[in-house]
N, C-alpha and C. Protein backbone atom coordinates (compact mmCIF):
# COMPACT_ATOMS: atom_id res chain seq x y z
N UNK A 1 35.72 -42.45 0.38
CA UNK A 1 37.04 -42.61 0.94
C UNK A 1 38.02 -41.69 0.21
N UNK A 2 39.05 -41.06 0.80
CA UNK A 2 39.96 -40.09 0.71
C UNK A 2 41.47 -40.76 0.69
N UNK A 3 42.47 -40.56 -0.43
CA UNK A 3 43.88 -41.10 -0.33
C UNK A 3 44.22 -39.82 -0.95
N UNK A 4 45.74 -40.59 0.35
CA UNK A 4 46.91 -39.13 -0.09
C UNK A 4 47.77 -40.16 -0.67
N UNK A 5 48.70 -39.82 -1.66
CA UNK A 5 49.38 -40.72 -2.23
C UNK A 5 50.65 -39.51 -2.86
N UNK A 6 52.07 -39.89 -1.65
CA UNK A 6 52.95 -38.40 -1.89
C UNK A 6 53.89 -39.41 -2.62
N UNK A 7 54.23 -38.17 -3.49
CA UNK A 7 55.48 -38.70 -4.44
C UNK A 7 56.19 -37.67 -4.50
N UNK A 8 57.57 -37.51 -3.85
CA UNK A 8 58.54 -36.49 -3.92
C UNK A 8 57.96 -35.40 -2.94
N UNK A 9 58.34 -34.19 -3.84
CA UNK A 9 57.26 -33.14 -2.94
C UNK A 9 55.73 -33.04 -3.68
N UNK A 10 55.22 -33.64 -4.20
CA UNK A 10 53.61 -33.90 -4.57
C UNK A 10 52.93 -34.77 -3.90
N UNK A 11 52.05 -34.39 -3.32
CA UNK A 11 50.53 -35.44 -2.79
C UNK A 11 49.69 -35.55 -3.94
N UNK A 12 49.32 -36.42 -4.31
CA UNK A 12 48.04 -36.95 -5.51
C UNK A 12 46.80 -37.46 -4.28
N UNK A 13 45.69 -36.07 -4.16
CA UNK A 13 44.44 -36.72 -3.55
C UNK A 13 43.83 -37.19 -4.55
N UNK A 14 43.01 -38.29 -3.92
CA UNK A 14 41.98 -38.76 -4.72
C UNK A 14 40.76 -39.49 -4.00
N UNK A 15 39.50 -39.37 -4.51
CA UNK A 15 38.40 -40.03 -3.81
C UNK A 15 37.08 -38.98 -3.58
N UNK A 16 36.99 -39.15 -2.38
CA UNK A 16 35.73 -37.83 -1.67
C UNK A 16 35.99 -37.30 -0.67
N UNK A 17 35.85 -36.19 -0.73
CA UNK A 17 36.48 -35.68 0.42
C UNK A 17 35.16 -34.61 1.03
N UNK A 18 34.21 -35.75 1.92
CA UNK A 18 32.91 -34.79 2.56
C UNK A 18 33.28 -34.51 4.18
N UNK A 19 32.23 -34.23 4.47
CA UNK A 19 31.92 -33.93 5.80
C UNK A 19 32.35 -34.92 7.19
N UNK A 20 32.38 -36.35 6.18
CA UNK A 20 32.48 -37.76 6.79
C UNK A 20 33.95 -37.56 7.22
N UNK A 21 34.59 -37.87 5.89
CA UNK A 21 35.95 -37.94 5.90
C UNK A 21 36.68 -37.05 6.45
N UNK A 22 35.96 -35.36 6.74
CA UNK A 22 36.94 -34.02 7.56
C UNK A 22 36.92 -34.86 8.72
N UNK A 23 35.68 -35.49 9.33
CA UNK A 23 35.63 -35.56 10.52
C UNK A 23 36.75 -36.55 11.14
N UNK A 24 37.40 -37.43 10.58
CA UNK A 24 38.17 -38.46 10.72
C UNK A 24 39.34 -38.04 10.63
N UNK A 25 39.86 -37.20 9.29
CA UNK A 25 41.35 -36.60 9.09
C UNK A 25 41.73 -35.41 9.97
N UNK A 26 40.44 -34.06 10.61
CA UNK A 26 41.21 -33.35 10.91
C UNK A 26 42.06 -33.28 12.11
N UNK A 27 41.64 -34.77 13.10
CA UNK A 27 42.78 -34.94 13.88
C UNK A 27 43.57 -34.77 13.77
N UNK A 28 43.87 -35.59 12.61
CA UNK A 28 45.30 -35.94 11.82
C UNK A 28 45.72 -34.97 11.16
N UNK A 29 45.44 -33.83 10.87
CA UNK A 29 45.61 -33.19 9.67
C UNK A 29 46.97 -32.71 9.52
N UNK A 30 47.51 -33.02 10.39
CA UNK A 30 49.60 -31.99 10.46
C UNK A 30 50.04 -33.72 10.07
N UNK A 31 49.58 -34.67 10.09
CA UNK A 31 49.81 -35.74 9.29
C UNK A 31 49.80 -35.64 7.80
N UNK A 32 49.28 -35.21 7.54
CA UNK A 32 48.32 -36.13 6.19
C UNK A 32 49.67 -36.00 5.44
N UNK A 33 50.34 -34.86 4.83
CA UNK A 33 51.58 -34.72 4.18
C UNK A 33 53.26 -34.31 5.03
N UNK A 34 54.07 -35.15 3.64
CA UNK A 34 55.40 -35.09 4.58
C UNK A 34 55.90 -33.37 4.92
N UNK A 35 57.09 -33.44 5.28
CA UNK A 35 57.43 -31.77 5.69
C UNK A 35 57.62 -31.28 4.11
N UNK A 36 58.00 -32.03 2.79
CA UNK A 36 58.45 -31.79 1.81
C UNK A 36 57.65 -31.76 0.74
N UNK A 37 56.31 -32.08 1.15
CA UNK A 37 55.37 -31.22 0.13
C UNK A 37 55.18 -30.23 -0.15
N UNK A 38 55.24 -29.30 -0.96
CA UNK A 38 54.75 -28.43 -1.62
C UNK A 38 53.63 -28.14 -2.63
N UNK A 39 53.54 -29.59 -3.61
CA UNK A 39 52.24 -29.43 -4.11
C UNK A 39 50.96 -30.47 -3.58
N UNK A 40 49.88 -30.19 -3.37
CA UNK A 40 49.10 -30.83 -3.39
C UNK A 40 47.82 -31.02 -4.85
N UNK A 41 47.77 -32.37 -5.68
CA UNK A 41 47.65 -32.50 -6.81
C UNK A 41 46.03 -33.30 -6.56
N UNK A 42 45.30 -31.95 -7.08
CA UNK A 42 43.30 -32.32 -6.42
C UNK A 42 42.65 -32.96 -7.62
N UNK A 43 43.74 -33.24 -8.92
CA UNK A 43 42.94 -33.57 -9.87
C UNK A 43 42.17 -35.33 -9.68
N UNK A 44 42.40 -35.80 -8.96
CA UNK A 44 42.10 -37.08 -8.78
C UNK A 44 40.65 -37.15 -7.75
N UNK A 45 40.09 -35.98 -6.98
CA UNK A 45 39.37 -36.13 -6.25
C UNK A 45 38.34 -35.90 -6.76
N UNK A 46 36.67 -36.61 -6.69
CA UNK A 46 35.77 -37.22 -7.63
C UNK A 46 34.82 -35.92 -6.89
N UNK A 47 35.01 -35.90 -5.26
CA UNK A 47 33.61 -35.03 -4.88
C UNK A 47 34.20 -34.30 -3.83
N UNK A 48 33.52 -33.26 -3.45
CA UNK A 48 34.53 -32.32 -2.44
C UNK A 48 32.80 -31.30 -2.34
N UNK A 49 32.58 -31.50 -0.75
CA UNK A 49 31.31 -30.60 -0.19
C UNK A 49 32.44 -29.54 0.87
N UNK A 50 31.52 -28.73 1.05
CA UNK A 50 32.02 -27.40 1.95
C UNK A 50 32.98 -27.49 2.97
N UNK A 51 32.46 -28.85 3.57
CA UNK A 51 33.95 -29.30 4.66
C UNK A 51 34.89 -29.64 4.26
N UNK A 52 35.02 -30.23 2.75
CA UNK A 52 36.19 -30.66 2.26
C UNK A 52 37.01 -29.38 1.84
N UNK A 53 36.24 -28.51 1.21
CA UNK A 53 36.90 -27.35 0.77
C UNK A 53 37.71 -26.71 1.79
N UNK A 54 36.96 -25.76 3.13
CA UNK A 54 37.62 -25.99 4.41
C UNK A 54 38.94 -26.62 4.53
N UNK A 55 38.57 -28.34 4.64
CA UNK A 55 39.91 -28.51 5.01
C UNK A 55 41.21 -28.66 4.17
N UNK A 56 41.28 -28.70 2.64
CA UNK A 56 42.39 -27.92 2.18
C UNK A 56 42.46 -26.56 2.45
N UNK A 57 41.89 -25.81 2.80
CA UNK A 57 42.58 -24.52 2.73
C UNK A 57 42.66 -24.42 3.98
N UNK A 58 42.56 -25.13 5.18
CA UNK A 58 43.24 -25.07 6.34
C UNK A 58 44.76 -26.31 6.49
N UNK A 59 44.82 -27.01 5.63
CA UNK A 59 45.97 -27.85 5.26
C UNK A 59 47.16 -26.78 4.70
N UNK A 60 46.37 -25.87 3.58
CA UNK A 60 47.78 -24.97 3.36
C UNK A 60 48.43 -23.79 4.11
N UNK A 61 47.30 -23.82 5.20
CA UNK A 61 47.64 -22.79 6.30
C UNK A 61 48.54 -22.96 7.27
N UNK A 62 48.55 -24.31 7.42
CA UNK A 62 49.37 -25.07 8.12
C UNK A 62 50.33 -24.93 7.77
N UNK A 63 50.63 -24.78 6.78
CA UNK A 63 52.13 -25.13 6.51
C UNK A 63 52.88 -24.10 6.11
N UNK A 64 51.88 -22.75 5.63
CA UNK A 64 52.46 -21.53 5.69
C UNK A 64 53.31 -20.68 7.02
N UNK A 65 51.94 -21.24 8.25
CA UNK A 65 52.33 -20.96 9.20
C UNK A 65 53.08 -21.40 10.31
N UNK A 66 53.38 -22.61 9.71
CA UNK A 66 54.94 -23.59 10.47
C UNK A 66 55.72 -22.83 10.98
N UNK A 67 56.85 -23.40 12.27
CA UNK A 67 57.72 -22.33 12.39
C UNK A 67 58.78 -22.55 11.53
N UNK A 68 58.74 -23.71 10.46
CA UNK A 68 60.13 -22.99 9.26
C UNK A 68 60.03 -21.80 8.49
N UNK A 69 60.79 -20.77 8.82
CA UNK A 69 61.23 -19.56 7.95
C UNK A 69 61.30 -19.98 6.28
N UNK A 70 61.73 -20.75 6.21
CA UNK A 70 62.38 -21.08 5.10
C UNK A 70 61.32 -21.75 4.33
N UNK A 71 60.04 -22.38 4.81
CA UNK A 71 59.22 -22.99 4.30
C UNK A 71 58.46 -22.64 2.90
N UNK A 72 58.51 -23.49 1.83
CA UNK A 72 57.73 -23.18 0.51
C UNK A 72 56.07 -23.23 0.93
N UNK A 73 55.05 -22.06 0.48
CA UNK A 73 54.17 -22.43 0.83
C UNK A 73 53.45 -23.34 -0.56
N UNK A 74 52.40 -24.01 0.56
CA UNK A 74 52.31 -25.80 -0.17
C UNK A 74 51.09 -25.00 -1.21
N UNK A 75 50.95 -25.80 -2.24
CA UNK A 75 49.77 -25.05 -3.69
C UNK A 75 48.67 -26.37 -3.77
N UNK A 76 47.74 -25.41 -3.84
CA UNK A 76 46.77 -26.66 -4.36
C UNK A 76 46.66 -26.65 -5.49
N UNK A 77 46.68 -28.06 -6.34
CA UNK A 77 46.70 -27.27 -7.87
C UNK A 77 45.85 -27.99 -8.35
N UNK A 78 45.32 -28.55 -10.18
CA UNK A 78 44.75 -29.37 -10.30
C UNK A 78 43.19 -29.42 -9.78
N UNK A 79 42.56 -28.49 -9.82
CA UNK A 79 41.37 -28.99 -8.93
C UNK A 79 40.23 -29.60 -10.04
N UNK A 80 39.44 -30.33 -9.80
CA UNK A 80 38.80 -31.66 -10.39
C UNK A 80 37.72 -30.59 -10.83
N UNK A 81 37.06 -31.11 -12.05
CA UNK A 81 35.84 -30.17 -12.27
C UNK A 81 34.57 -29.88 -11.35
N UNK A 82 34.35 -31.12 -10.20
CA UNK A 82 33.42 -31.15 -9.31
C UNK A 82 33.94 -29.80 -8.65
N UNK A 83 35.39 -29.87 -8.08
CA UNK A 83 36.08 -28.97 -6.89
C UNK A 83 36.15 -27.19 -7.86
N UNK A 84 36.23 -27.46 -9.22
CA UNK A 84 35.98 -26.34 -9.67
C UNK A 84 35.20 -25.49 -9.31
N UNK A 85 33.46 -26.24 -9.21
CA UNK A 85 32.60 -25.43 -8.92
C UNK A 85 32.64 -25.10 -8.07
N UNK A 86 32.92 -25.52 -6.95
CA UNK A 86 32.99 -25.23 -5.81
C UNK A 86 33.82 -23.88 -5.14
N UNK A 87 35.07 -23.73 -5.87
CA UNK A 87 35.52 -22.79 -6.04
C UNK A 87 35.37 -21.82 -6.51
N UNK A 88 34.32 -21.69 -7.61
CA UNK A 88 33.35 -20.56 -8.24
C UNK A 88 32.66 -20.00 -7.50
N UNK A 89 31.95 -21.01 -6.96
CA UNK A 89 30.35 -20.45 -5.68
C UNK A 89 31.31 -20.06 -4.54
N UNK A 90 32.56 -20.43 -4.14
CA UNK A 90 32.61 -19.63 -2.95
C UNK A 90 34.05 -19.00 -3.25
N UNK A 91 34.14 -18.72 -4.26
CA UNK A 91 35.42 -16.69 -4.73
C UNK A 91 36.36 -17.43 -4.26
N UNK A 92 37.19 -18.44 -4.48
CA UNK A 92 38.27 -19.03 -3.54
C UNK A 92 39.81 -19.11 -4.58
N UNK A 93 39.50 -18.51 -5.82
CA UNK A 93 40.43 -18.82 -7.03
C UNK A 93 41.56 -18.40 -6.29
N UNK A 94 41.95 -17.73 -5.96
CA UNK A 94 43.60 -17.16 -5.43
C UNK A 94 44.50 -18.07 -4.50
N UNK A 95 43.35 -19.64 -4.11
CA UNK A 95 43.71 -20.68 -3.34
C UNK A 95 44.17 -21.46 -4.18
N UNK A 96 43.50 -21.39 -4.65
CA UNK A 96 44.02 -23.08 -6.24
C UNK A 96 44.50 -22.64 -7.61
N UNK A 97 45.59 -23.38 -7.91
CA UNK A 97 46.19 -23.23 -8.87
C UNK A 97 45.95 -24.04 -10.14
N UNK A 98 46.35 -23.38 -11.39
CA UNK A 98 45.28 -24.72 -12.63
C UNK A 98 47.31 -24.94 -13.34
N UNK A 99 47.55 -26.06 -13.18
CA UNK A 99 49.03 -26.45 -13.53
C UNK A 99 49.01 -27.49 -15.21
């Protein structure tokens, strides 16, 4: 199971975020965070497979590509040592930020 838990402009994920759980959120996915996020905080998330990876970096696309001009684009930061690797094996460092 997957929680977003926003405080201010920060989301704190936490949980697992597989194949299961894309399939359920990416309906939702222009849900998951308010218009006033900017960070999204991955240190809380325990497991993260290829679809999970996917769908943060189609979460921050979203919001880059909003039609607000003015929009901060949203950071993933924090990523969990599981989500580390993951980011190693697939060259993705210029996505996630270490805060």
């Amino acid at each position: 199971m997957i929680t977003f838990n926003q405080q201010d402009d920060r989301c704190i994920v936490s949980g697992r975020l597989t194949q299961d759980e894309v399939k359920q959120l990416w309906p939702k996915r222009h849900e998951l965070f308010t218009a006033s996020t900017q960070v999204v905080d991955l240190s809380a998330v325990e497991y993260v497979d290829s679809a999970g990876v996917a769908l943060l970096l189609a979460l921050i696309k979203l919001h880059v590509s909003s039609s607000q001009e003015t929009s901060v684009p949203r950071q993933l930061v924090n990523p969990s040592v599981q989500l580390k690797k993951m980011i190693e094996l697939y060259d993705l460092d210029a996505f996630f930020s270490q805060v």
